[in-house]
PDB file of N, CA and C in Angstrom:
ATOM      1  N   UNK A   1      -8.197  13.168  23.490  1.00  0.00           N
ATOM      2  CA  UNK A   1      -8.749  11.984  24.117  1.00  0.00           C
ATOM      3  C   UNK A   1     -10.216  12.274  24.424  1.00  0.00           C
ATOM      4  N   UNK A   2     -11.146  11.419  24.032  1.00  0.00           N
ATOM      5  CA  UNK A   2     -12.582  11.864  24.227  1.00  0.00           C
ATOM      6  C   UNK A   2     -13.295  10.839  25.286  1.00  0.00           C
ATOM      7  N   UNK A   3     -13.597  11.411  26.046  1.00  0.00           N
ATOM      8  CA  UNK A   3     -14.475  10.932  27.745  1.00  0.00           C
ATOM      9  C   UNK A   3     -16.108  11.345  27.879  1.00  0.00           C
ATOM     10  N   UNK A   4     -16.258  10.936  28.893  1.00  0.00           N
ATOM     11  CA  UNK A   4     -17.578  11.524  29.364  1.00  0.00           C
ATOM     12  C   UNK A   4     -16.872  11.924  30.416  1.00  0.00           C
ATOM     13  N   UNK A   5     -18.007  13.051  31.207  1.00  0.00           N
ATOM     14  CA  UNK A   5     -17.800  13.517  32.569  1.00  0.00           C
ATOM     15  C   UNK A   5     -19.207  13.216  32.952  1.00  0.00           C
ATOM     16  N   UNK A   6     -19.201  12.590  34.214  1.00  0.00           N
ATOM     17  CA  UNK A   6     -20.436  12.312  34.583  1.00  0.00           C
ATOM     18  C   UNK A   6     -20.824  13.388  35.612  1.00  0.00           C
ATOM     19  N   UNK A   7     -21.558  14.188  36.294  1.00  0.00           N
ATOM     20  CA  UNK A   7     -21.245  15.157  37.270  1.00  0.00           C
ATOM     21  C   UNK A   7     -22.914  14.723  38.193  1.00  0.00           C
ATOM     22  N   UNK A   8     -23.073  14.768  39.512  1.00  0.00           N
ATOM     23  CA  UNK A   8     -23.905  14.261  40.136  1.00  0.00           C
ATOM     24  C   UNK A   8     -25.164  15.549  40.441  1.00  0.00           C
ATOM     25  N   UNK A   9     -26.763  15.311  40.405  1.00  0.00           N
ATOM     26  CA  UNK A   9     -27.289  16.404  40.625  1.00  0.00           C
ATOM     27  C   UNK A   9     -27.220  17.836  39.502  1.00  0.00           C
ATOM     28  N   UNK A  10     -26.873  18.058  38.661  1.00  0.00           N
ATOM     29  CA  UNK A  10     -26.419  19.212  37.849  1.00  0.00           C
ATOM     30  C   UNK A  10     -27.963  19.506  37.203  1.00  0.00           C
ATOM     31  N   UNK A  11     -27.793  20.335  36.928  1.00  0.00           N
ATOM     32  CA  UNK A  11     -29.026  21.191  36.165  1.00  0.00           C
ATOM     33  C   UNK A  11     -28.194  20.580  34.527  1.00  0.00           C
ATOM     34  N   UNK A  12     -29.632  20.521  33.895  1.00  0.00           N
ATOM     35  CA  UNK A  12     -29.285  20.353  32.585  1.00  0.00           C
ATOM     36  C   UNK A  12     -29.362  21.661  31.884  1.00  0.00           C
ATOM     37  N   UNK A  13     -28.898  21.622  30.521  1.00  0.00           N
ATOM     38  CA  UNK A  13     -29.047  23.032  29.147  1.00  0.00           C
ATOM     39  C   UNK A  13     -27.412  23.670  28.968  1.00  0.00           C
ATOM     40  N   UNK A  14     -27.512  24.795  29.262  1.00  0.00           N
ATOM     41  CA  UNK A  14     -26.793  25.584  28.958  1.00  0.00           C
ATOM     42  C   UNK A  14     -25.324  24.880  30.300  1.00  0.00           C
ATOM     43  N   UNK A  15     -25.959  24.973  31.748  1.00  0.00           N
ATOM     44  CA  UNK A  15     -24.994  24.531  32.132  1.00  0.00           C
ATOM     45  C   UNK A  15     -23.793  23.597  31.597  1.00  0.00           C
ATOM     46  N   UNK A  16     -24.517  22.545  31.451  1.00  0.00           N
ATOM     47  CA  UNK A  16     -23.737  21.500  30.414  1.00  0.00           C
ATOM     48  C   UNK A  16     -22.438  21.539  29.622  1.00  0.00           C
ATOM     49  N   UNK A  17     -23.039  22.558  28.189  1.00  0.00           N
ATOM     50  CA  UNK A  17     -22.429  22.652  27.915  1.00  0.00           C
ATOM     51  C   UNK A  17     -21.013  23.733  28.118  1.00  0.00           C
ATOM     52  N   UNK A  18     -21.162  24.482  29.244  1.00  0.00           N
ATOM     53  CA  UNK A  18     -20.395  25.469  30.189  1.00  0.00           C
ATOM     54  C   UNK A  18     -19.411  24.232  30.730  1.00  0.00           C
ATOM     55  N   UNK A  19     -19.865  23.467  31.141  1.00  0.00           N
ATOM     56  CA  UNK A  19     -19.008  22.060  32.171  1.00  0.00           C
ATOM     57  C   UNK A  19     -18.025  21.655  31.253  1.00  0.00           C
ATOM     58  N   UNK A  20     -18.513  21.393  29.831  1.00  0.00           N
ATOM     59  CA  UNK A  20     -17.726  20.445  28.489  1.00  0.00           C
ATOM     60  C   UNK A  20     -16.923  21.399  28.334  1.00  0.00           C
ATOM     61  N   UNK A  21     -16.795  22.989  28.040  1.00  0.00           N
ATOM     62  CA  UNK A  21     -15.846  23.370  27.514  1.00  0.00           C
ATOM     63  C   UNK A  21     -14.579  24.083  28.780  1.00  0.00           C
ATOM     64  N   UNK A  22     -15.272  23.705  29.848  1.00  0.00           N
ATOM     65  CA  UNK A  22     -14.602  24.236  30.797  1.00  0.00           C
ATOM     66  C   UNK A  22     -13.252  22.942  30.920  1.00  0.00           C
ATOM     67  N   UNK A  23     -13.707  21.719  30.544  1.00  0.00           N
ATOM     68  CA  UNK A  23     -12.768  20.285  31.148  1.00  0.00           C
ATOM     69  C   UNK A  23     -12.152  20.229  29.527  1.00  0.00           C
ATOM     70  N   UNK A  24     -12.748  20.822  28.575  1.00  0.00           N
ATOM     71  CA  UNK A  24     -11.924  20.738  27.311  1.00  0.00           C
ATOM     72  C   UNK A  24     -12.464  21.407  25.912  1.00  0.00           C
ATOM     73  N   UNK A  25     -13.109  20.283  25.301  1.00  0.00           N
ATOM     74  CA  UNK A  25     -14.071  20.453  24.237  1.00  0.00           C
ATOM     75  C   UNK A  25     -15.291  19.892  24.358  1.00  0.00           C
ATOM     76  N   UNK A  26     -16.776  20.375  24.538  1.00  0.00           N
ATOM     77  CA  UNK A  26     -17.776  19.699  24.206  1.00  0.00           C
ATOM     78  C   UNK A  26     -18.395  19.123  23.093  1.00  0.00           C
ATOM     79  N   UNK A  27     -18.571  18.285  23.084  1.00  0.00           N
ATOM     80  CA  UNK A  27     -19.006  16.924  21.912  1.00  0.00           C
ATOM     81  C   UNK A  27     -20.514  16.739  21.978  1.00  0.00           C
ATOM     82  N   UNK A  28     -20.809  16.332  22.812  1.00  0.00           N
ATOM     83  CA  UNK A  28     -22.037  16.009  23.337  1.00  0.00           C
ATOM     84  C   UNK A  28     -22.811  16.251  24.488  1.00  0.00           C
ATOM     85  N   UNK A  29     -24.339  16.552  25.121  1.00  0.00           N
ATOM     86  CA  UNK A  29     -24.724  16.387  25.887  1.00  0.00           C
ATOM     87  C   UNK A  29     -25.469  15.364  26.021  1.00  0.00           C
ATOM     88  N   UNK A  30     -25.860  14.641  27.017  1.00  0.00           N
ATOM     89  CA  UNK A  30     -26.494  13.599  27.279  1.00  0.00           C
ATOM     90  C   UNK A  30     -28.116  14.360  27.055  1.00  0.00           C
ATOM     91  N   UNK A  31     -29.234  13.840  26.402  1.00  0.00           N
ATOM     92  CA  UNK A  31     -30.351  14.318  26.469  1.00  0.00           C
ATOM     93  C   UNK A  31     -30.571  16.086  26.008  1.00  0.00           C
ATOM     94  N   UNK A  32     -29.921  15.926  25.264  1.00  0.00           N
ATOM     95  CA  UNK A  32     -29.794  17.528  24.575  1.00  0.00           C
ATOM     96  C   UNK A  32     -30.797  17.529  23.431  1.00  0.00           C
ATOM     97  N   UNK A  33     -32.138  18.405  23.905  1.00  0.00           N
ATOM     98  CA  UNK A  33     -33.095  18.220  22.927  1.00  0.00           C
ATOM     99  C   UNK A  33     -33.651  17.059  23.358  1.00  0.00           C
ATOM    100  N   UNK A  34     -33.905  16.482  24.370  1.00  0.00           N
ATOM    101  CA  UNK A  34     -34.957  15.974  24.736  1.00  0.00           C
ATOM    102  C   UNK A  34     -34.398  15.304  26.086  1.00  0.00           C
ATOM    103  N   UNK A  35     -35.244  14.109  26.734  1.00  0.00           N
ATOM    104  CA  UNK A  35     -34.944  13.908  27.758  1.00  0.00           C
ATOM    105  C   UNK A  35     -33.675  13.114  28.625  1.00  0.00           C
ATOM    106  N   UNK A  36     -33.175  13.493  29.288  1.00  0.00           N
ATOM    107  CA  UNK A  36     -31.459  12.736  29.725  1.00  0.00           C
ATOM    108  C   UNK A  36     -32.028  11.759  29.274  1.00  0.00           C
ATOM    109  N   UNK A  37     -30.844  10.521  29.244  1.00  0.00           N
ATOM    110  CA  UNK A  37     -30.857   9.101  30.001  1.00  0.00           C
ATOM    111  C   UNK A  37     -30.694   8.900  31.388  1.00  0.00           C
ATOM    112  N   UNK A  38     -29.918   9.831  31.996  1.00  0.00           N
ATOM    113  CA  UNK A  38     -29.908   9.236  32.834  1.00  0.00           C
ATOM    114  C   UNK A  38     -29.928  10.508  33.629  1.00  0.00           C
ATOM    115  N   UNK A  39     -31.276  10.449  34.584  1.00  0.00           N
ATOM    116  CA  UNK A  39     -31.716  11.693  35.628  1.00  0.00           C
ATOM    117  C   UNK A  39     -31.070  12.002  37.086  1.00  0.00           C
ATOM    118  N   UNK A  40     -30.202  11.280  37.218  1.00  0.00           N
ATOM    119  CA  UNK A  40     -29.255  11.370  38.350  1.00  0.00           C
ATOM    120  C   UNK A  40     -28.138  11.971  38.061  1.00  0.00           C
ATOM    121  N   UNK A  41     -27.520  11.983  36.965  1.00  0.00           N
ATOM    122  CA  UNK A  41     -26.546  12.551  36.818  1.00  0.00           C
ATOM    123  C   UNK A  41     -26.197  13.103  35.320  1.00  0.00           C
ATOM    124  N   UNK A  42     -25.770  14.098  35.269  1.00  0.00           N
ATOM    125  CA  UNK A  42     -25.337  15.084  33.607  1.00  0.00           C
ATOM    126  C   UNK A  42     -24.338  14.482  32.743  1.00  0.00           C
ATOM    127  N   UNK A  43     -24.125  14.276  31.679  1.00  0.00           N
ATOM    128  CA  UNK A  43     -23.320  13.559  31.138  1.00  0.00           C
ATOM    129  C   UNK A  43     -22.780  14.280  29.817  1.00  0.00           C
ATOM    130  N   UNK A  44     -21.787  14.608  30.055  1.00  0.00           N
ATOM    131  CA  UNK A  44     -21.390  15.260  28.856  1.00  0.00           C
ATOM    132  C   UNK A  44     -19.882  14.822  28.011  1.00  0.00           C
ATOM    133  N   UNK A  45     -19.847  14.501  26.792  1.00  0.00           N
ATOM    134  CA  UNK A  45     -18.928  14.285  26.681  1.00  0.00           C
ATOM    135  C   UNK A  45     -18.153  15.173  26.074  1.00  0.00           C
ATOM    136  N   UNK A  46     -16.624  14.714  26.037  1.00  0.00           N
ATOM    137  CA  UNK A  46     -15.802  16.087  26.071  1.00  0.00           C
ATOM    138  C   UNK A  46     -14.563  15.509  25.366  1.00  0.00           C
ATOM    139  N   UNK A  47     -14.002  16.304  24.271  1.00  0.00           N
ATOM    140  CA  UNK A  47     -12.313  15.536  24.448  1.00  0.00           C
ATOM    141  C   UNK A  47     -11.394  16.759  25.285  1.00  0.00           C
ATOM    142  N   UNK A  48     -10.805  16.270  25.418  1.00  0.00           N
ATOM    143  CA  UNK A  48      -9.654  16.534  26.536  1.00  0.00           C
ATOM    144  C   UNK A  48      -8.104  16.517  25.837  1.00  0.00           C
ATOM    145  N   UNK A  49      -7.320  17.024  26.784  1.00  0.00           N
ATOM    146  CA  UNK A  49      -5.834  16.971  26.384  1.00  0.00           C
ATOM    147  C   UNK A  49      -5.668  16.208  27.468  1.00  0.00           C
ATOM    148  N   UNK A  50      -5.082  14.797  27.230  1.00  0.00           N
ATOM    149  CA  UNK A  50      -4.254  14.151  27.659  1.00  0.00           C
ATOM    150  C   UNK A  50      -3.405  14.342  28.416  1.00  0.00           C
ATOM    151  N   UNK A  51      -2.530  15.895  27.606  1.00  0.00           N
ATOM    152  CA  UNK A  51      -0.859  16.167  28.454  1.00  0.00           C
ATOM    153  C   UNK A  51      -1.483  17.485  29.583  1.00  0.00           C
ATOM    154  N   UNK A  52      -2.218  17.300  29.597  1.00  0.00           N
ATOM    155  CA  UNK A  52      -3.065  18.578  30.810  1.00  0.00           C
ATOM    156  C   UNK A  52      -3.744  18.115  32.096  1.00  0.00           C
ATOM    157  N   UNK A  53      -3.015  18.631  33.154  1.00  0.00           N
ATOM    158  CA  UNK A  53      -3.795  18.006  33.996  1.00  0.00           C
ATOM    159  C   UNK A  53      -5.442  18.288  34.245  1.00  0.00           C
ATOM    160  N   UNK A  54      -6.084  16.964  34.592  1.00  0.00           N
ATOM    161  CA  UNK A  54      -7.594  17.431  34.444  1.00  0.00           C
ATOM    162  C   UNK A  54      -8.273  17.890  35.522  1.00  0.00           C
ATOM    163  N   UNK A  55      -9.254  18.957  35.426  1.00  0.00           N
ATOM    164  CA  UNK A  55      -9.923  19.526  36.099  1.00  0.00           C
ATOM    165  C   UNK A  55     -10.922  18.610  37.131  1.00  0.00           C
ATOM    166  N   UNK A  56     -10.741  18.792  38.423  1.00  0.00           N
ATOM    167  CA  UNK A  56     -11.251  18.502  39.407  1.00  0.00           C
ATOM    168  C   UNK A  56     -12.930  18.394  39.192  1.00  0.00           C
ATOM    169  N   UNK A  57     -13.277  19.924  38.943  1.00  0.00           N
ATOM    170  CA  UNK A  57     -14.766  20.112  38.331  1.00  0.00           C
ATOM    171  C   UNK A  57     -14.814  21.968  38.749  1.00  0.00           C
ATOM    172  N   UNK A  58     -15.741  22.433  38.852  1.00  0.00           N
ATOM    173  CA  UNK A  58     -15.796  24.171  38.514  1.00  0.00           C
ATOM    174  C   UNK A  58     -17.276  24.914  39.261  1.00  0.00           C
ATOM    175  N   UNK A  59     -17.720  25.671  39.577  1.00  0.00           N
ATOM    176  CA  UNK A  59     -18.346  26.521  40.507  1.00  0.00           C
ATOM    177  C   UNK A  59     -18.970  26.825  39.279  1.00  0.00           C
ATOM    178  N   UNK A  60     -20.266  26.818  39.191  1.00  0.00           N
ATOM    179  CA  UNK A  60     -21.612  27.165  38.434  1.00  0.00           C
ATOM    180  C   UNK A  60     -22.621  27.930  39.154  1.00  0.00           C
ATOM    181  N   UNK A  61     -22.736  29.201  38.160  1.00  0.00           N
ATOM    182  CA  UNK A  61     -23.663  29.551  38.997  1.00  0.00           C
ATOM    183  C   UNK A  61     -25.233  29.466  38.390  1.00  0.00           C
ATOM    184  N   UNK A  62     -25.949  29.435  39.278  1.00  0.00           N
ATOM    185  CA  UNK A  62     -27.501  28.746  38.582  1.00  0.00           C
ATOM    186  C   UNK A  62     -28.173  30.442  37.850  1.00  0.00           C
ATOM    187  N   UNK A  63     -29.535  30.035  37.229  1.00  0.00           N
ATOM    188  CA  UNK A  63     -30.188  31.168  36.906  1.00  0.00           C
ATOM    189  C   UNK A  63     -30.864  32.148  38.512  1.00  0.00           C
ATOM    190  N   UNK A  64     -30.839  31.711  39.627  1.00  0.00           N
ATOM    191  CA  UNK A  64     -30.971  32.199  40.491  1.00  0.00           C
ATOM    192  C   UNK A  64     -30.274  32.933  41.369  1.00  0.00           C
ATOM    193  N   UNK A  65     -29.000  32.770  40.606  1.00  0.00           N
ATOM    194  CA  UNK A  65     -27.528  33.582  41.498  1.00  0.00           C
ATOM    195  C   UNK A  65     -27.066  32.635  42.285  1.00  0.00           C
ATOM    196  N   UNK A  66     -27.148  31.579  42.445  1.00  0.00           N
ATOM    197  CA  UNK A  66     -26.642  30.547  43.545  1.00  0.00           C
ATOM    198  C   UNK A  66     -25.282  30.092  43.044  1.00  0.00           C
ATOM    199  N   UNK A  67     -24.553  30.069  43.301  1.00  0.00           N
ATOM    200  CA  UNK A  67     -23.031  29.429  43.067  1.00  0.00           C
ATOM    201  C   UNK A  67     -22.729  28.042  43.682  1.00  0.00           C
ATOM    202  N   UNK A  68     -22.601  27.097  42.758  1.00  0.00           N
ATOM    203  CA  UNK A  68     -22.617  25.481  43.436  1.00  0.00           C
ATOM    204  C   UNK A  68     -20.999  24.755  42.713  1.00  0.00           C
ATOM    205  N   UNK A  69     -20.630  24.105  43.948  1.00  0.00           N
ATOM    206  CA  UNK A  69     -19.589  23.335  42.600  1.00  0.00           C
ATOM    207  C   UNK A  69     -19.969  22.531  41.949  1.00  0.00           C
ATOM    208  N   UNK A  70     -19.099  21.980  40.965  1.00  0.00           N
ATOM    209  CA  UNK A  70     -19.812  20.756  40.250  1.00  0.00           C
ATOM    210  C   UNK A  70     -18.765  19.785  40.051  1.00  0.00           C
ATOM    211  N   UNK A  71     -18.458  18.739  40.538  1.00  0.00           N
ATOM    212  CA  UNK A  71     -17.482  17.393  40.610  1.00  0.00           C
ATOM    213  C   UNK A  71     -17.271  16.769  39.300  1.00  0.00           C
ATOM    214  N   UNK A  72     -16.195  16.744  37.997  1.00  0.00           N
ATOM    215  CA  UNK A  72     -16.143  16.363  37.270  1.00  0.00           C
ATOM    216  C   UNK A  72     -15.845  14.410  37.570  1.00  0.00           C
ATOM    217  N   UNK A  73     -16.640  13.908  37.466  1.00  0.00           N
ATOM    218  CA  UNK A  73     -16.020  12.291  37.333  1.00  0.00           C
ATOM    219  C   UNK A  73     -15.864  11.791  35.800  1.00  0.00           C
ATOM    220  N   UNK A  74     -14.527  11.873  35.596  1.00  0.00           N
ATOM    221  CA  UNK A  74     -14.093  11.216  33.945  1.00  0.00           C
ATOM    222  C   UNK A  74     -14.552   9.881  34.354  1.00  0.00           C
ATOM    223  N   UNK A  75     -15.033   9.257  32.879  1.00  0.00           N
ATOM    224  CA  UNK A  75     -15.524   7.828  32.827  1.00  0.00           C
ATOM    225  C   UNK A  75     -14.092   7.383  32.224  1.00  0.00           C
ATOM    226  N   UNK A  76     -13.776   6.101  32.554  1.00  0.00           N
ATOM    227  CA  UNK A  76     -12.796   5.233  32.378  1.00  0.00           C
ATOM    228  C   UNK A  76     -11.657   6.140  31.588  1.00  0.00           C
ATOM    229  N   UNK A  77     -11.279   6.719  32.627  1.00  0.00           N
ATOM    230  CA  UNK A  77      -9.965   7.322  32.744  1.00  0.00           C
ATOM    231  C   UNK A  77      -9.159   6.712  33.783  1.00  0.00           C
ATOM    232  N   UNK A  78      -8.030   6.082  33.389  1.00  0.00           N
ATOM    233  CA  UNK A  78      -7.420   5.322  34.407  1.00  0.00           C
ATOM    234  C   UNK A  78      -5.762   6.400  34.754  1.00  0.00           C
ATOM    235  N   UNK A  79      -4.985   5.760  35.753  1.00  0.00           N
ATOM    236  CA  UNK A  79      -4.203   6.302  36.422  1.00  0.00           C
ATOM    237  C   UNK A  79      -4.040   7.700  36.433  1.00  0.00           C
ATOM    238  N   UNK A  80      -4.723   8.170  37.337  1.00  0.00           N
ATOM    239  CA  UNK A  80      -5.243  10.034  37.087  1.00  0.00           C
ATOM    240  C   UNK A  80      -4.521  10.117  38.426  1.00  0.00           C
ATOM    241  N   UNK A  81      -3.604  10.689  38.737  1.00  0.00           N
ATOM    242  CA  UNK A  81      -2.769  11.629  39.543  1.00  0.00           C
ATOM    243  C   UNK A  81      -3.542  12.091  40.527  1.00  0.00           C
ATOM    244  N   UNK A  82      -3.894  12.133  41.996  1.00  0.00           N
ATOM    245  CA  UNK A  82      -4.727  12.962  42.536  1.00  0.00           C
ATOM    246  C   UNK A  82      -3.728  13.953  43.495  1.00  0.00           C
ATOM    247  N   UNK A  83      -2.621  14.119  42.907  1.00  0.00           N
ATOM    248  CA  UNK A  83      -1.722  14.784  43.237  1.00  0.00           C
ATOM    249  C   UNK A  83      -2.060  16.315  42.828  1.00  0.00           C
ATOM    250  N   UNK A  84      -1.544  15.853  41.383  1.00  0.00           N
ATOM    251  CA  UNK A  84      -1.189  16.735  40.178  1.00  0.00           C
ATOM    252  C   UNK A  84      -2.386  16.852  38.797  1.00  0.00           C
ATOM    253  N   UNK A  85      -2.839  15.681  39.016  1.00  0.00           N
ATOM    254  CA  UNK A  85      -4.348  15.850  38.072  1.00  0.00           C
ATOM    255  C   UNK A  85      -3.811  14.844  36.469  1.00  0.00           C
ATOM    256  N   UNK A  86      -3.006  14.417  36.538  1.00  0.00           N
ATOM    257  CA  UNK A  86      -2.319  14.388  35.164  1.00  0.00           C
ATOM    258  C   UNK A  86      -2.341  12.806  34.943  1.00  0.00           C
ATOM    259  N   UNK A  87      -2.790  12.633  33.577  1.00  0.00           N
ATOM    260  CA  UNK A  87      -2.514  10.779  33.299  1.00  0.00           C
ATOM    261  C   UNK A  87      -1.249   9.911  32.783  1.00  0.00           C
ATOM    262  N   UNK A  88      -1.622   8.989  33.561  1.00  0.00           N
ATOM    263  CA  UNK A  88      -0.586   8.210  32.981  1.00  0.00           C
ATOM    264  C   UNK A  88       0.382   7.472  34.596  1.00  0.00           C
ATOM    265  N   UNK A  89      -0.160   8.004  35.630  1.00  0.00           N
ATOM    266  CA  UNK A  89       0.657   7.718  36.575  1.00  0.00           C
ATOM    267  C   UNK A  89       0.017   7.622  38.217  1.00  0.00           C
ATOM    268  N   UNK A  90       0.320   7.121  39.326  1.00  0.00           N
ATOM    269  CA  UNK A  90      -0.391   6.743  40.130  1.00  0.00           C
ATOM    270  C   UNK A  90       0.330   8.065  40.853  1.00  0.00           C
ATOM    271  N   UNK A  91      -0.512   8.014  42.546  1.00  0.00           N
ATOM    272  CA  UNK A  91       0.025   9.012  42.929  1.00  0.00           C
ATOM    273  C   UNK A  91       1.582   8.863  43.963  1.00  0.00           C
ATOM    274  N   UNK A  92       1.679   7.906  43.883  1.00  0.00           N
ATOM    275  CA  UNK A  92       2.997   6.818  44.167  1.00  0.00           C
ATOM    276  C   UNK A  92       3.945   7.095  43.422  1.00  0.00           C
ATOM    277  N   UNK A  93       3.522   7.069  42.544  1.00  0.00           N
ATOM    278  CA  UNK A  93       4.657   7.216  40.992  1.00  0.00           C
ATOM    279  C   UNK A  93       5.241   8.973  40.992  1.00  0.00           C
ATOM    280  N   UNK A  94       4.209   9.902  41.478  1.00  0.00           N
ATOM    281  CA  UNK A  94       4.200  11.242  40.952  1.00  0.00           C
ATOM    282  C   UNK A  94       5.152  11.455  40.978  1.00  0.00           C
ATOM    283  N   UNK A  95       5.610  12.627  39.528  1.00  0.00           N
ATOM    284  CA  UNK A  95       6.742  12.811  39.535  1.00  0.00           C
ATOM    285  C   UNK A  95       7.279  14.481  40.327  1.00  0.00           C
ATOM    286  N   UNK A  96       5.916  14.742  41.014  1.00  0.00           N
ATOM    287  CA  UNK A  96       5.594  16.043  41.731  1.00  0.00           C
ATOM    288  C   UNK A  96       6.057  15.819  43.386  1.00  0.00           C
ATOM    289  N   UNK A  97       6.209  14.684  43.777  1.00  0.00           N
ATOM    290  CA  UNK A  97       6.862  14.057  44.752  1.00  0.00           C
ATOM    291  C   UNK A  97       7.986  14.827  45.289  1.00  0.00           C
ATOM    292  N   UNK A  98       8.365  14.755  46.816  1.00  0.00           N
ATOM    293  CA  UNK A  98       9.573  15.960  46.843  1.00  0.00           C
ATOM    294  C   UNK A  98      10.308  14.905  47.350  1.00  0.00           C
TER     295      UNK A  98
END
């Protein structure tokens, strides 16, 4: 399944593509080789496994030694579990429910 992750504040380059293969496969960066579109936020797109629950987002560390998280927001990914991470189901529905 192929998405964007939009992530807020992020350093562009190398990070990037660290983010794409961390949430799946990287495809694309937004402004790779020249300037973003859009300077607020990193955009990378990615395909993904579907039957996997998806990653929240992941701890980057900068060229300065600083360790930051980074918030994955999938673009129009609908009924995402904030249970269990997994699509297809609300968190009402989960089947992780006791």
């Amino acid at each position: 399944m192929i998405t964007w992750i939009a992530s807020p504040r992020v350093p562009h380059g190398l990070v990037a593509t660290r983010i794409g293969q961390i949430a799946g496969r990287a495809l694309h960066v937004d402004g790779n080789g020249g300037y973003p579109h859009n300077v607020h936020f990193l955009g990378v797109r990615v395909d993904i496994n579907p039957w996997k629950p998806l990653i929240a987002g992941c701890y980057i560390q900068s060229d300065d030694g600083i360790r930051f998280w980074v918030h994955f927001g999938y673009e129009r990914v609908c009924k995402v579990c904030i249970q269990c991470g997994t699509i297809g189901h609300s968190r009402n529905n989960s089947p992780h429910d006791n």
